[in-house]
Protein backbone atom coordinates (compact mmCIF):
# COMPACT_ATOMS: atom_id res chain seq x y z
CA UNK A 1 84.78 -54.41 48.30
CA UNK A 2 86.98 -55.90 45.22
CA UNK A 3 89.87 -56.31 47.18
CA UNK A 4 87.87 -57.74 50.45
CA UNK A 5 87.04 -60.45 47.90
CA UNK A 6 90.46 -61.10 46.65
CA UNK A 7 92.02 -61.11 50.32
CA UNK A 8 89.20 -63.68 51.67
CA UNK A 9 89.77 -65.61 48.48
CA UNK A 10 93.64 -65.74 48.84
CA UNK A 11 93.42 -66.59 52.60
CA UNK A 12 90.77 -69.69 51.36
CA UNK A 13 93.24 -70.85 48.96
CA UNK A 14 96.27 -70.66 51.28
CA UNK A 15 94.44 -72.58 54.38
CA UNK A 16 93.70 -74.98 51.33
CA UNK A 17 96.95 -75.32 50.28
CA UNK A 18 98.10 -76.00 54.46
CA UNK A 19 95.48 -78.50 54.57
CA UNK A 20 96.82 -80.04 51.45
CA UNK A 21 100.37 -80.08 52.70
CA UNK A 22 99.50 -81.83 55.83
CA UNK A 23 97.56 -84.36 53.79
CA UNK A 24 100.90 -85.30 51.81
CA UNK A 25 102.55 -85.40 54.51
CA UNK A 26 100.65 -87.67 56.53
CA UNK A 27 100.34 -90.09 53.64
CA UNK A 28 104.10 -89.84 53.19
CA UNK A 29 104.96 -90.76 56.16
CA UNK A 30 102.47 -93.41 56.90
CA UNK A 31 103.83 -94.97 53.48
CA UNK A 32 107.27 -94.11 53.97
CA UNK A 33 107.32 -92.59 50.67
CA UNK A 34 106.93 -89.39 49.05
CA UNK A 35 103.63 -88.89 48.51
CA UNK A 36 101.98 -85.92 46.30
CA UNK A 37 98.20 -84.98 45.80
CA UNK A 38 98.44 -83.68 42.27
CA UNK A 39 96.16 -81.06 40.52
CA UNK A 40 94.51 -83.16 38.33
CA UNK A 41 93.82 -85.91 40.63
CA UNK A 42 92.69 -83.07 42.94
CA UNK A 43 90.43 -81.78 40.38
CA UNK A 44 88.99 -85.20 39.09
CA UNK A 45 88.33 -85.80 42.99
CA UNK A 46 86.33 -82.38 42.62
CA UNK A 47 84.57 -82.77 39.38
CA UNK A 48 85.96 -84.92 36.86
CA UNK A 49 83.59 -83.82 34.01
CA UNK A 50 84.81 -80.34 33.95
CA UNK A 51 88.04 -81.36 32.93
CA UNK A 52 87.34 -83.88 30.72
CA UNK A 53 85.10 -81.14 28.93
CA UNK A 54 88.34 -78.54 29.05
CA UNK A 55 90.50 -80.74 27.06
CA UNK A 56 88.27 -80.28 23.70
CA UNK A 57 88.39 -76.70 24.40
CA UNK A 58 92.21 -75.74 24.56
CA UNK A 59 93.70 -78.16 22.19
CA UNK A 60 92.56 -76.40 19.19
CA UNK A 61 95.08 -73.20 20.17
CA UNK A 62 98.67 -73.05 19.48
CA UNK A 63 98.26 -76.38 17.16
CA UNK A 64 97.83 -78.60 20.48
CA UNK A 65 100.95 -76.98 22.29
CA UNK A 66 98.92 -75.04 24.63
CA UNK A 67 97.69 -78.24 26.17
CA UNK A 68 100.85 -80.25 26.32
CA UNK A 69 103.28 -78.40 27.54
CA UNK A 70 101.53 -75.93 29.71
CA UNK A 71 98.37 -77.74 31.13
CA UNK A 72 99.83 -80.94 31.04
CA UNK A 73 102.98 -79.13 33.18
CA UNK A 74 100.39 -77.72 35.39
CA UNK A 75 98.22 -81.10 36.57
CA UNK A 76 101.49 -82.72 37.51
CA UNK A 77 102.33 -79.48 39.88
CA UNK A 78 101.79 -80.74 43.16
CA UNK A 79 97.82 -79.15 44.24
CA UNK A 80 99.53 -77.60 46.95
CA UNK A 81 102.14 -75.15 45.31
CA UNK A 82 99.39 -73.97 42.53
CA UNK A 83 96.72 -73.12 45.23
CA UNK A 84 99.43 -71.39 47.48
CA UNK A 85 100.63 -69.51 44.67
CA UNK A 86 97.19 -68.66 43.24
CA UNK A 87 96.50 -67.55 47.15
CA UNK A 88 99.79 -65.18 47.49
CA UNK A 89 98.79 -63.79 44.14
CA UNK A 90 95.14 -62.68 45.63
CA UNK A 91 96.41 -61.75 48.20
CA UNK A 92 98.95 -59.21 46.80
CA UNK A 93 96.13 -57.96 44.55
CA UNK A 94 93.79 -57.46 47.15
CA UNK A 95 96.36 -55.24 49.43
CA UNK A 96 95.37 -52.15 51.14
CA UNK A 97 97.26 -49.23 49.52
CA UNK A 98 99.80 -47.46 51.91
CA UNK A 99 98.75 -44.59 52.61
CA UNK A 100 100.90 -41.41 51.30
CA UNK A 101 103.55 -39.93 53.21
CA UNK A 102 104.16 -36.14 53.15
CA UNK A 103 102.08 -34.58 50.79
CA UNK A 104 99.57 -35.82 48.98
CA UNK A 105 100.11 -35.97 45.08
């Protein structure tokens, strides 16, 4: 049932992250321009609040590092590469096990 989960949730996040390439795209070439939907502006379009309320929470660690390099690294990732690669990720968790050959241990 676990891994049903994680294979519907990786297939969600990978038709999101398609959708989300075709987006950029569109707007890049209707503006002749490279054009990328970040992760934070994809999450303020979301729900800003939350991450204006996860700021206060993961500064305090690692003396403020935590935040700026790694978060601040991560909400300039284009939206499209993090949700594709949190989408292959569930996806190779939720794999069906191959089944033994030979036999069985």
């Amino acid at each position: 049932m676990i891994r049903f989960l994680f294979r519907f949730l990786g297939l969600i996040c990978l038709a999101a992250a398609f959708i989300l390439v075709i987006y950029d795209g569109t707007k890049s070439i209707a503006g002749n321009s490279l054009t990328l939907t970040t992760v934070r502006a994809l999450w303020e379009l979301i729900n800003a609040g939350s991450l204006a309320k996860l700021r206060p929470l993961i500064e305090p660690y690692a003396g403020g590092l935590l935040w700026d390099l790694v978060m601040v690294s991560i909400l300039a990732a284009p939206a499209w590469s993090l949700l594709g690669l949190v989408g292959i990720l569930l996806l190779l968790v939720g794999r069906k096990k191959k089944p033994l050959i030979g036999y069985a241990r």
